[in-house]
C-alpha atoms as a PDB file:
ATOM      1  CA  UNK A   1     -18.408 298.278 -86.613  1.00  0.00           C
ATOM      2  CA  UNK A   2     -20.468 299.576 -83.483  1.00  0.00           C
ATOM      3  CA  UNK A   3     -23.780 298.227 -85.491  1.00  0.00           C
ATOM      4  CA  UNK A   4     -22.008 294.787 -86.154  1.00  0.00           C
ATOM      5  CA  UNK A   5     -21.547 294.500 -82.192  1.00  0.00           C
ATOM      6  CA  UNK A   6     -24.832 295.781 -81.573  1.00  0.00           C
ATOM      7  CA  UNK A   7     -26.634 293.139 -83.782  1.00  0.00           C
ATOM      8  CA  UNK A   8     -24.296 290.668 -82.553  1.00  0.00           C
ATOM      9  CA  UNK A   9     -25.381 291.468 -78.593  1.00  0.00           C
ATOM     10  CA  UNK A  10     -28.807 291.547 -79.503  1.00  0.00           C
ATOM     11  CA  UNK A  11     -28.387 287.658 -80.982  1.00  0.00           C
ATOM     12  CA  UNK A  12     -26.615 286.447 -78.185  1.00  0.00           C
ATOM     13  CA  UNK A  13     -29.490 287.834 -75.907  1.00  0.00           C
ATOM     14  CA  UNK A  14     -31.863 286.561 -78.023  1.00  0.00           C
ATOM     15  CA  UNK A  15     -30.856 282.928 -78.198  1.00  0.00           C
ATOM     16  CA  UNK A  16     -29.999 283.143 -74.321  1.00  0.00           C
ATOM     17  CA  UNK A  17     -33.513 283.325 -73.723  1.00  0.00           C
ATOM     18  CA  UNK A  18     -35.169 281.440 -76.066  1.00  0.00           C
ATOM     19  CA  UNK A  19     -32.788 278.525 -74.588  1.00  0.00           C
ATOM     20  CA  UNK A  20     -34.494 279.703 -70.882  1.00  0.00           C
ATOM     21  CA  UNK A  21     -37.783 279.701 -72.272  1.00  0.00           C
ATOM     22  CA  UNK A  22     -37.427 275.853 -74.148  1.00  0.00           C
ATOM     23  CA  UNK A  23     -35.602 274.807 -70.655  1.00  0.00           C
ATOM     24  CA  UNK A  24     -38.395 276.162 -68.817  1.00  0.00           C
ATOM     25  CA  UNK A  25     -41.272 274.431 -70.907  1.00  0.00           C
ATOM     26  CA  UNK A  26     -38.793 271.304 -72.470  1.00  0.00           C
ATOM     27  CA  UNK A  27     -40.124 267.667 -71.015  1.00  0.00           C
ATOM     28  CA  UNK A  28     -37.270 267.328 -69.083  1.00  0.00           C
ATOM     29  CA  UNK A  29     -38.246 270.359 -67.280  1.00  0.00           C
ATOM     30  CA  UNK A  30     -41.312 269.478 -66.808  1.00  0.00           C
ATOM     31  CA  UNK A  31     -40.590 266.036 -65.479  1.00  0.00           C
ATOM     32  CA  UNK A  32     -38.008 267.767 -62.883  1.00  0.00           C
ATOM     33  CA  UNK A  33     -41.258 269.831 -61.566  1.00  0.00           C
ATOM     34  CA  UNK A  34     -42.897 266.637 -61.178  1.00  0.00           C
ATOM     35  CA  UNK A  35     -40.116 264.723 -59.142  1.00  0.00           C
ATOM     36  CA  UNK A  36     -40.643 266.377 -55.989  1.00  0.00           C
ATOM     37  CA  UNK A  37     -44.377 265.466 -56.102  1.00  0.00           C
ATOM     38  CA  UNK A  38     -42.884 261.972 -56.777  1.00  0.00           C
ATOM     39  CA  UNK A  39     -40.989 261.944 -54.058  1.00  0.00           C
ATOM     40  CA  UNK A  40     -43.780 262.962 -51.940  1.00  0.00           C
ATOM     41  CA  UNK A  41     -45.993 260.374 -53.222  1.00  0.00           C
ATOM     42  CA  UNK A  42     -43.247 257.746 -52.539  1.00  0.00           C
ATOM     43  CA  UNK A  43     -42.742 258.829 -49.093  1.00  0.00           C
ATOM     44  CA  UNK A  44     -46.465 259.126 -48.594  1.00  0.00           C
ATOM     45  CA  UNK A  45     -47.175 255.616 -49.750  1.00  0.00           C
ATOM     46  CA  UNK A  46     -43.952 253.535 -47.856  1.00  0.00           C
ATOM     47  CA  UNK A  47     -45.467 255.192 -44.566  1.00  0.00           C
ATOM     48  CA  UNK A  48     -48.267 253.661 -45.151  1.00  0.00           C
ATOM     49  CA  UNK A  49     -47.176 250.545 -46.284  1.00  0.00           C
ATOM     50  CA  UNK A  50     -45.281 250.192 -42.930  1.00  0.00           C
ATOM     51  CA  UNK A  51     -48.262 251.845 -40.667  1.00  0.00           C
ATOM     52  CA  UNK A  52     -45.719 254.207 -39.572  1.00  0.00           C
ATOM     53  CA  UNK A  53     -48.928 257.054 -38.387  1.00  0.00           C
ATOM     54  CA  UNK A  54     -45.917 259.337 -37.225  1.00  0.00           C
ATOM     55  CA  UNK A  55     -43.785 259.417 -40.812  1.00  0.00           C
ATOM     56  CA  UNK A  56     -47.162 259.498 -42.309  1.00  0.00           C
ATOM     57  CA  UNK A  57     -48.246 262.735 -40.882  1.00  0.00           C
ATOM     58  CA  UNK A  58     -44.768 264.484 -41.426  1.00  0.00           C
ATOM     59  CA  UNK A  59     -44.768 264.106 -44.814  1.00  0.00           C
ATOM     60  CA  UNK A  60     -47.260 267.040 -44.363  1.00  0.00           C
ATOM     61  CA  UNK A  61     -43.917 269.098 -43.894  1.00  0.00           C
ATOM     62  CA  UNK A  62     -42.841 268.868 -47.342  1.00  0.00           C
ATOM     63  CA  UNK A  63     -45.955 270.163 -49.025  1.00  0.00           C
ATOM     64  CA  UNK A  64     -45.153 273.384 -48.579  1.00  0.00           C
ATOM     65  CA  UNK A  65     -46.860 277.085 -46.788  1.00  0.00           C
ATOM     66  CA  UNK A  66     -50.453 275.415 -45.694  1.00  0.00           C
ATOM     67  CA  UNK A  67     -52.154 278.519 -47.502  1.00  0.00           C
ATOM     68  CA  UNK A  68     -50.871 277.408 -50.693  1.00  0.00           C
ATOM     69  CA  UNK A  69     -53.193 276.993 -53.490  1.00  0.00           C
ATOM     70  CA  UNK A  70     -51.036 274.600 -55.214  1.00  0.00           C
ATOM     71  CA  UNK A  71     -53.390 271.801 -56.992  1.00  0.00           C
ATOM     72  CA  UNK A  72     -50.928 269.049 -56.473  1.00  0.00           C
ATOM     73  CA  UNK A  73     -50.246 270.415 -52.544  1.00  0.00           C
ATOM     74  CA  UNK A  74     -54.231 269.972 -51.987  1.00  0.00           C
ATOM     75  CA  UNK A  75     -54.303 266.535 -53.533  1.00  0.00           C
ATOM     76  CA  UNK A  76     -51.480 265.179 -51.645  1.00  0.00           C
ATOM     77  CA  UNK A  77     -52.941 266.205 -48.394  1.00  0.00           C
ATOM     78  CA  UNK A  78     -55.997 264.706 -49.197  1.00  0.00           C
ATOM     79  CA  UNK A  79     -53.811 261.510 -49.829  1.00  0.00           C
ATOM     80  CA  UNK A  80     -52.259 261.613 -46.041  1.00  0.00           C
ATOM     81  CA  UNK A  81     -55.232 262.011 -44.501  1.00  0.00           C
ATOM     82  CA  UNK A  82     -56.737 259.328 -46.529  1.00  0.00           C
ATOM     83  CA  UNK A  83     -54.174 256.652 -45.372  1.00  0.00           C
ATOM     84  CA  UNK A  84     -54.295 258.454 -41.799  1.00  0.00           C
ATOM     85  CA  UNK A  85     -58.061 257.411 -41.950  1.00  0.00           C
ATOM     86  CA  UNK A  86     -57.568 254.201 -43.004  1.00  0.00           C
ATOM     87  CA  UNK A  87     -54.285 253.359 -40.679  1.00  0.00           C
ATOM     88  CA  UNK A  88     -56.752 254.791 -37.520  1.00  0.00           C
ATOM     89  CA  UNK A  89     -60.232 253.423 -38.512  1.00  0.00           C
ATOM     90  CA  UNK A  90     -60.123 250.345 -36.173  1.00  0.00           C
ATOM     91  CA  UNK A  91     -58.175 252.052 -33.677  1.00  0.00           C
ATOM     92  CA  UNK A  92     -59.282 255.715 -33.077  1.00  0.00           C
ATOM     93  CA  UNK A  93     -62.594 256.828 -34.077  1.00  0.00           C
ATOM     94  CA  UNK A  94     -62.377 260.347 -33.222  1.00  0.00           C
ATOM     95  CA  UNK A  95     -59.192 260.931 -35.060  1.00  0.00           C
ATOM     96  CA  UNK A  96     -60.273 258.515 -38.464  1.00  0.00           C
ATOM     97  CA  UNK A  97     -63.317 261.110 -38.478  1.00  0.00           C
ATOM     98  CA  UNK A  98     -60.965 264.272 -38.238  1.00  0.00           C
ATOM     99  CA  UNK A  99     -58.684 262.872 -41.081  1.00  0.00           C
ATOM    100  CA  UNK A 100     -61.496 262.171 -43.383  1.00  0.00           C
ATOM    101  CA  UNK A 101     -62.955 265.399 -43.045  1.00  0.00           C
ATOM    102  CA  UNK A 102     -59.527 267.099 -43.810  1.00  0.00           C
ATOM    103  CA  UNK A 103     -59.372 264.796 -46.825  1.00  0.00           C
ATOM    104  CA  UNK A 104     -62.387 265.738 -48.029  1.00  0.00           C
ATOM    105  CA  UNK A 105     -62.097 268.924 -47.276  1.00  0.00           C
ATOM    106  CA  UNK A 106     -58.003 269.182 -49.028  1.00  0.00           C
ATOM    107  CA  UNK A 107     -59.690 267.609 -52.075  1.00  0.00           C
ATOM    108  CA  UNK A 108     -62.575 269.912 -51.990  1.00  0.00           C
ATOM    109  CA  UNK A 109     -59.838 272.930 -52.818  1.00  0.00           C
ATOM    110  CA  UNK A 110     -58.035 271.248 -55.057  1.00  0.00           C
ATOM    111  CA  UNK A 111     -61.176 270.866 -57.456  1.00  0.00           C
ATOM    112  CA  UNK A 112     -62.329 274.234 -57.176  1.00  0.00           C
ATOM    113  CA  UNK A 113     -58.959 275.847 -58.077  1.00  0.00           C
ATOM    114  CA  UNK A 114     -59.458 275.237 -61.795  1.00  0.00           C
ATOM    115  CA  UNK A 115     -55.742 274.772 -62.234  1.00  0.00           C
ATOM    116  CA  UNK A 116     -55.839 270.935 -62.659  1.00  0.00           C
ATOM    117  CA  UNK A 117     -53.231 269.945 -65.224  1.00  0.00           C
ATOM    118  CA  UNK A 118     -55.199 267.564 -66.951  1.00  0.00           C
ATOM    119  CA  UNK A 119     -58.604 265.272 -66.800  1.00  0.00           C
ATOM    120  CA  UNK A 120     -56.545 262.495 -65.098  1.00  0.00           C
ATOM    121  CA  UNK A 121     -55.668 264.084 -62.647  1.00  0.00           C
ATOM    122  CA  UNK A 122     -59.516 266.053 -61.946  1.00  0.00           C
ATOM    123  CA  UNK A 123     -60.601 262.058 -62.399  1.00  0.00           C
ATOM    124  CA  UNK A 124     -58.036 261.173 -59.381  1.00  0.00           C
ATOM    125  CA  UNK A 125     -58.987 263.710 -57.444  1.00  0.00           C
ATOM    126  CA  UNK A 126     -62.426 262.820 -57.747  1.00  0.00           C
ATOM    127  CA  UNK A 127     -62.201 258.954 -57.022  1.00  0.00           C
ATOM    128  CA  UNK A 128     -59.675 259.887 -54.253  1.00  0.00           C
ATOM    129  CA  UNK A 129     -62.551 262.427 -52.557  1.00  0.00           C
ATOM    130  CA  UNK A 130     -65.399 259.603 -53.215  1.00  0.00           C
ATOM    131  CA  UNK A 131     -63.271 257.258 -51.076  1.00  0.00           C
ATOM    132  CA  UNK A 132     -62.800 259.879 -48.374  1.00  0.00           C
ATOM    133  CA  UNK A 133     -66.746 260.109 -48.645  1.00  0.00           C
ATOM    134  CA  UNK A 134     -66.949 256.467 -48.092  1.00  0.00           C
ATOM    135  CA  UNK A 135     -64.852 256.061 -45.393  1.00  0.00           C
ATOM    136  CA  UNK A 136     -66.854 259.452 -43.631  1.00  0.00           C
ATOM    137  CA  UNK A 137     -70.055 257.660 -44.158  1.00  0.00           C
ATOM    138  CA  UNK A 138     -69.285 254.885 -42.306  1.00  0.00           C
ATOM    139  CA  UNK A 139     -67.500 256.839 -39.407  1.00  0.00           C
ATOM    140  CA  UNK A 140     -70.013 259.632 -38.733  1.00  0.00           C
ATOM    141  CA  UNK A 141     -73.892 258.045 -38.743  1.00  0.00           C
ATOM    142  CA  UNK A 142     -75.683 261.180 -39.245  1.00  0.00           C
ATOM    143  CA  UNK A 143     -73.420 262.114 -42.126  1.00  0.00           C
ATOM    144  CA  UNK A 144     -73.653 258.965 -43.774  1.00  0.00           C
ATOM    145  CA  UNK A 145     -76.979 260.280 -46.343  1.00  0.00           C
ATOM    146  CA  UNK A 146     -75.034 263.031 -47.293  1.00  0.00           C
ATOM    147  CA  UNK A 147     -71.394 261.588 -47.754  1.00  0.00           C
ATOM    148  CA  UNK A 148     -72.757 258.371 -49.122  1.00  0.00           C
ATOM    149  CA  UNK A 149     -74.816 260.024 -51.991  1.00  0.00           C
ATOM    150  CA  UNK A 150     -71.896 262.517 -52.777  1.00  0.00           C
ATOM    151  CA  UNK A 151     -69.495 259.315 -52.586  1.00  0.00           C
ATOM    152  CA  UNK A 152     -71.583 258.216 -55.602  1.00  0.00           C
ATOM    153  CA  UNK A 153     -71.360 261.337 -57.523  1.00  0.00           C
ATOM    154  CA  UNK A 154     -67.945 261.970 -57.405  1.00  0.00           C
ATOM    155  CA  UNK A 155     -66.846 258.253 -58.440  1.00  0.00           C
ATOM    156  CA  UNK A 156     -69.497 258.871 -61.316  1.00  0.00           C
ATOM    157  CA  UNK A 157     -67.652 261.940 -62.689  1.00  0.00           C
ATOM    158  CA  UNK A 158     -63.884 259.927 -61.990  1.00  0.00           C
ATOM    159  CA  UNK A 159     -65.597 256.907 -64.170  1.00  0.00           C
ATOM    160  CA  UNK A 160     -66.920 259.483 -66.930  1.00  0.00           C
ATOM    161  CA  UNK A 161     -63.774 261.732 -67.009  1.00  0.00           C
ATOM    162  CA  UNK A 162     -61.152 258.464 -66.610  1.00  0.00           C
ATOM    163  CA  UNK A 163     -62.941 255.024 -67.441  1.00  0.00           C
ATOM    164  CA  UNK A 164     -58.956 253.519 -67.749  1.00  0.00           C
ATOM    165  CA  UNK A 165     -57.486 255.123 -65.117  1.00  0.00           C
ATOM    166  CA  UNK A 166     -56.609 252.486 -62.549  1.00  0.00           C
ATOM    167  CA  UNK A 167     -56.809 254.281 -59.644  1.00  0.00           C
ATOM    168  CA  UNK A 168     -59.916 255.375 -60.486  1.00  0.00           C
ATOM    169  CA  UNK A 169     -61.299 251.514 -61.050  1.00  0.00           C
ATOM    170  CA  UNK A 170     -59.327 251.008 -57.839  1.00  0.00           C
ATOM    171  CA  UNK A 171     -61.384 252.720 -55.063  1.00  0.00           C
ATOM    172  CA  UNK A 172     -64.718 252.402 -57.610  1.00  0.00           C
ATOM    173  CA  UNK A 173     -64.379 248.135 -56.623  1.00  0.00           C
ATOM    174  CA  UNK A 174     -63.085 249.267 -53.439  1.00  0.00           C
ATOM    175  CA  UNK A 175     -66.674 250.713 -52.378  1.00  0.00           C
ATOM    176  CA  UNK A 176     -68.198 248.117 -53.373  1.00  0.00           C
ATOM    177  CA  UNK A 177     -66.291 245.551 -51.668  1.00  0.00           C
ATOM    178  CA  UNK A 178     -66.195 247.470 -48.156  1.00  0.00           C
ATOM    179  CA  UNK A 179     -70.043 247.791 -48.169  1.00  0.00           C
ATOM    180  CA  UNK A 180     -71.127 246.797 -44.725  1.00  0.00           C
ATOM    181  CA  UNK A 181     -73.748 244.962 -46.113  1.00  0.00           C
ATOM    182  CA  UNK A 182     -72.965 244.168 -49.575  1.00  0.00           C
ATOM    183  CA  UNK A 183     -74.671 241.189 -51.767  1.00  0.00           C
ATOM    184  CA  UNK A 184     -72.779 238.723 -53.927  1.00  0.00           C
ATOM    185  CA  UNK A 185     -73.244 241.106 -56.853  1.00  0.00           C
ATOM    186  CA  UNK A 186     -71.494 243.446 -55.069  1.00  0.00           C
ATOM    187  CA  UNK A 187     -68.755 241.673 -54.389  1.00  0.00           C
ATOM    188  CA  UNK A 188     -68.857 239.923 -57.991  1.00  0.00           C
ATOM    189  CA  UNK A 189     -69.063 243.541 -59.326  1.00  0.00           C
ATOM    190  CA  UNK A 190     -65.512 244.186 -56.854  1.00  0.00           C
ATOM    191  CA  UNK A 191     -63.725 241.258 -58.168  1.00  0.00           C
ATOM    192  CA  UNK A 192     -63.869 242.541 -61.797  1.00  0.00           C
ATOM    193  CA  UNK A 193     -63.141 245.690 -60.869  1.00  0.00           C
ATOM    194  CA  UNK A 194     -59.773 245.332 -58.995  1.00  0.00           C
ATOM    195  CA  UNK A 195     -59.079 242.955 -61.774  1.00  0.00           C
ATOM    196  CA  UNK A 196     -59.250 245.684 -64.453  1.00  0.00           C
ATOM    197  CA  UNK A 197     -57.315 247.781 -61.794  1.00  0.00           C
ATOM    198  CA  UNK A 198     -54.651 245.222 -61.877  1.00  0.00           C
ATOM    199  CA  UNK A 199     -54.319 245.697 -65.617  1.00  0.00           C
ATOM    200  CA  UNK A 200     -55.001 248.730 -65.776  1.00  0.00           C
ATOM    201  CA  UNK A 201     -51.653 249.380 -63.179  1.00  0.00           C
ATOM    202  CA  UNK A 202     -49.500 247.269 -64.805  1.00  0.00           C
ATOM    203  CA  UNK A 203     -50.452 249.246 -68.398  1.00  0.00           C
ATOM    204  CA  UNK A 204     -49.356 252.520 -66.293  1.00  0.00           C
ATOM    205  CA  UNK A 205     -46.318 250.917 -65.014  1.00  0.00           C
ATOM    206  CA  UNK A 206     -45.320 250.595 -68.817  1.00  0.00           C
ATOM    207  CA  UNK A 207     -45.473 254.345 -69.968  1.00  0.00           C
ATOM    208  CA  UNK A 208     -43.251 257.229 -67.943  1.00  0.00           C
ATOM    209  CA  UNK A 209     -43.541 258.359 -64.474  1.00  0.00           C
ATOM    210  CA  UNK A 210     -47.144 259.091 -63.623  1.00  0.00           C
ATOM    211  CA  UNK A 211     -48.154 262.043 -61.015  1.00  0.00           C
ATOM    212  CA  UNK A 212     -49.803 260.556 -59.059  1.00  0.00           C
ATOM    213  CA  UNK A 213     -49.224 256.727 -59.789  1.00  0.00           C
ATOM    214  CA  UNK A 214     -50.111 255.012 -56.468  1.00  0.00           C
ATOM    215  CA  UNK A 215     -52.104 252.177 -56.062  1.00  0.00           C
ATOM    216  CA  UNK A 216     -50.562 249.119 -57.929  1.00  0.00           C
ATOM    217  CA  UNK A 217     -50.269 247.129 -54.734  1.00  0.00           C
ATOM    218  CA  UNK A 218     -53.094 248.112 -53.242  1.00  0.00           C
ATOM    219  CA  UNK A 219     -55.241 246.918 -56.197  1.00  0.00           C
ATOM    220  CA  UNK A 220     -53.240 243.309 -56.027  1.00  0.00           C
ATOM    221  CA  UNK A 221     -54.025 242.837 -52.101  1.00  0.00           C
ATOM    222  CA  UNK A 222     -57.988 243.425 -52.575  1.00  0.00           C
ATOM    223  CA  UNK A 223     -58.098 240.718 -55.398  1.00  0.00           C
ATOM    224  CA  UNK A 224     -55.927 238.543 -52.881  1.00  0.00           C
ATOM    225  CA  UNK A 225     -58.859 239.407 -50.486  1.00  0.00           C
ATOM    226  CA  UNK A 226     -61.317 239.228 -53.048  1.00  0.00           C
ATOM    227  CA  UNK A 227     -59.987 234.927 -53.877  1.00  0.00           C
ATOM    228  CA  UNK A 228     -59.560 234.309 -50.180  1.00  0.00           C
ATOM    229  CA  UNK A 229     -63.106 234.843 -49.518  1.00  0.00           C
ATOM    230  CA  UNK A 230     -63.770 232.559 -52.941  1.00  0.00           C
ATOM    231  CA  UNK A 231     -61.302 230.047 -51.406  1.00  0.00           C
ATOM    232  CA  UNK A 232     -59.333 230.714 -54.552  1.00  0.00           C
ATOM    233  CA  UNK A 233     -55.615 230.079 -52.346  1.00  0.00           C
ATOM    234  CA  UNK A 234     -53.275 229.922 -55.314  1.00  0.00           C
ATOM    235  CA  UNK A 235     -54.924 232.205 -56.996  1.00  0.00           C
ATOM    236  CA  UNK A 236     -54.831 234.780 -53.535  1.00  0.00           C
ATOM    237  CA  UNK A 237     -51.095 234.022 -53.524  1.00  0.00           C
ATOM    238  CA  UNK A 238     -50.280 234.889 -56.736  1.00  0.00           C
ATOM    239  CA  UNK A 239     -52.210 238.396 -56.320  1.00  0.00           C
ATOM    240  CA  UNK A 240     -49.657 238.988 -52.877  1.00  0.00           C
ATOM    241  CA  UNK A 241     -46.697 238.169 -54.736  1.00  0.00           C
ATOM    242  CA  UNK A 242     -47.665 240.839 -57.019  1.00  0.00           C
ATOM    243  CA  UNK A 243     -48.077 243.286 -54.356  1.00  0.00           C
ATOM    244  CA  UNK A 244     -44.903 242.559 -52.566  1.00  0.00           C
ATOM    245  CA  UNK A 245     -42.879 242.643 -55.261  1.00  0.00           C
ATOM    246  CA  UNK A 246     -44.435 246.220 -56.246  1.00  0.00           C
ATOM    247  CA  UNK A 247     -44.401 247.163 -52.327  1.00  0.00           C
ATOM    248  CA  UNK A 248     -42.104 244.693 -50.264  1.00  0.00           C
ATOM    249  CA  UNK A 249     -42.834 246.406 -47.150  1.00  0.00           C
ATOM    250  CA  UNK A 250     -46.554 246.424 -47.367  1.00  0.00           C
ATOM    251  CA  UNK A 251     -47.264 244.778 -43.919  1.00  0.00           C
ATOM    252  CA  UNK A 252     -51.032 243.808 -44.519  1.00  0.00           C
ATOM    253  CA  UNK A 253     -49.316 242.268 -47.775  1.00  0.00           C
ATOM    254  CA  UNK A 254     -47.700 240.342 -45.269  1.00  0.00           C
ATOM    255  CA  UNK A 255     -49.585 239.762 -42.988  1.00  0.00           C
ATOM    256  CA  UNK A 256     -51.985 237.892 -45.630  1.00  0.00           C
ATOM    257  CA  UNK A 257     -49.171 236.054 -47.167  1.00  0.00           C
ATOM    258  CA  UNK A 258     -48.160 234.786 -43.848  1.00  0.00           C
ATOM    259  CA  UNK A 259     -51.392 233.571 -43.169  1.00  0.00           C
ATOM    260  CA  UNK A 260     -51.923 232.264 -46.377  1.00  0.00           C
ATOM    261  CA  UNK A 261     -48.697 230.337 -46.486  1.00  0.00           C
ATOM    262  CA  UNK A 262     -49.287 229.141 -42.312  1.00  0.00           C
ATOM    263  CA  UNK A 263     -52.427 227.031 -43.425  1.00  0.00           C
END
């Protein structure tokens, strides 16, 4: 009788924790990990979407101890400083060069820490850095060799490791198209590519939550940019109505789609 109970504790125990350990490793586990990250990226991207520099930079409060090594912490701070940098560029220098070097510098960690969860992600990380490169270039003259060429290598590896990933084609056009003194190649070359970003988004859209999985708007407002400057009007509108109904408080979405619609 005592080894009956025995055996029977020892079972109970047993399937107790191998219900833990498929809980712990089960998809739905795994996609509950991923929902705060989701909620940072959301929180990240709506700041920026309404130029809100203050919400933007408190998001850094939810990222958790700043001597974490988490891969997904460094990424996301590479993120805010990105937007910071781009929200500041035309307005304050000196802080635009601060942010891009943090970027760089948050993105920097999170590829060395070997514990990216997949290529995608090292591929986003990559692209993400190259555009922090870009913008650095252009901000800091006697940098500009340096960050430029690294720019170049880094979106080469993102392209290699993640030819479909959109936010990957994103920022690839997206250097091309913000070259100071690009040539109609160049901006031929960043047409096509926000268009395959565009499809490439709306294929992501499709499948389950992505981490990270910004970018769909952004990719819709550079082709409206892209067919303004080709005098393509119906053509820019339909690209903004894209964006806005992805991001309906993107204000340089609206901004465009006022002017647009103004004559």
């Amino acid at each position: 009788m005592g080894l009956m109970l025995v055996k029977t504790m020892c079972l109970a125990v047993c399937c107790t924790l191998g219900s833990l350990a498929v809980g712990l490793w089960s998809p739905d586990a795994v996609a509950a990990e991923k929902t705060n990250w989701l909620d940072v990226e959301s929180r990240i991207q709506y700041a920026y979407y309404t130029e809100d520099l203050r919400a933007l930079a408190n998001v850094t409060e939810l990222l958790g101890p700043s001597d974490s090594d988490s891969v997904f912490r460094r990424y996301y701070a590479g993120l805010i400083n990105y937007r910071l940098t781009q929200l500041t560029l035309a307005r304050d220098k000196s802080r635009a060069k601060e942010t891009a070097d943090a970027c760089v510098d948050q993105l920097d960690q999170a590829l060395k820490s070997g514990s990216a969860p997949d290529i995608e992600f090292k591929a986003d990380a990559l692209a993400l850095q190259s555009g922090c490169l870009e913008l650095l270039a252009g901000l800091q003259a006697w940098r500009a060799p340096f960050a430029a060429s690294k720019s170049g290598t880094q979106i080469e590896k993102a392209r290699h490791l993640g030819p479909k990933n959109p936010r990957v084609l994103l920022l690839d056009a997206v250097s091309f198209y913000e070259r100071p003194k690009g040539s109609a190649a160049d901006k031929d070359r960043a047409l096509q590519g926000f268009e395959q970003a565009a499809a490439a988004f709306e294929a992501e859209r499709r499948e389950t939550a992505h981490v990270p999985g910004w970018g769909g708007a952004e990719a819709y407002v550079y082709l409206a940019k892209c067919q303004l400057d080709r005098g393509a009007a119906l053509r820019a509108r339909d690209a903004l109505e894209r964006a806005l109904l992805i991001a309906p408080e993107f204000a340089e979405a609206r901004r465009l789609m006022k002017k647009l619609t103004s004559g």
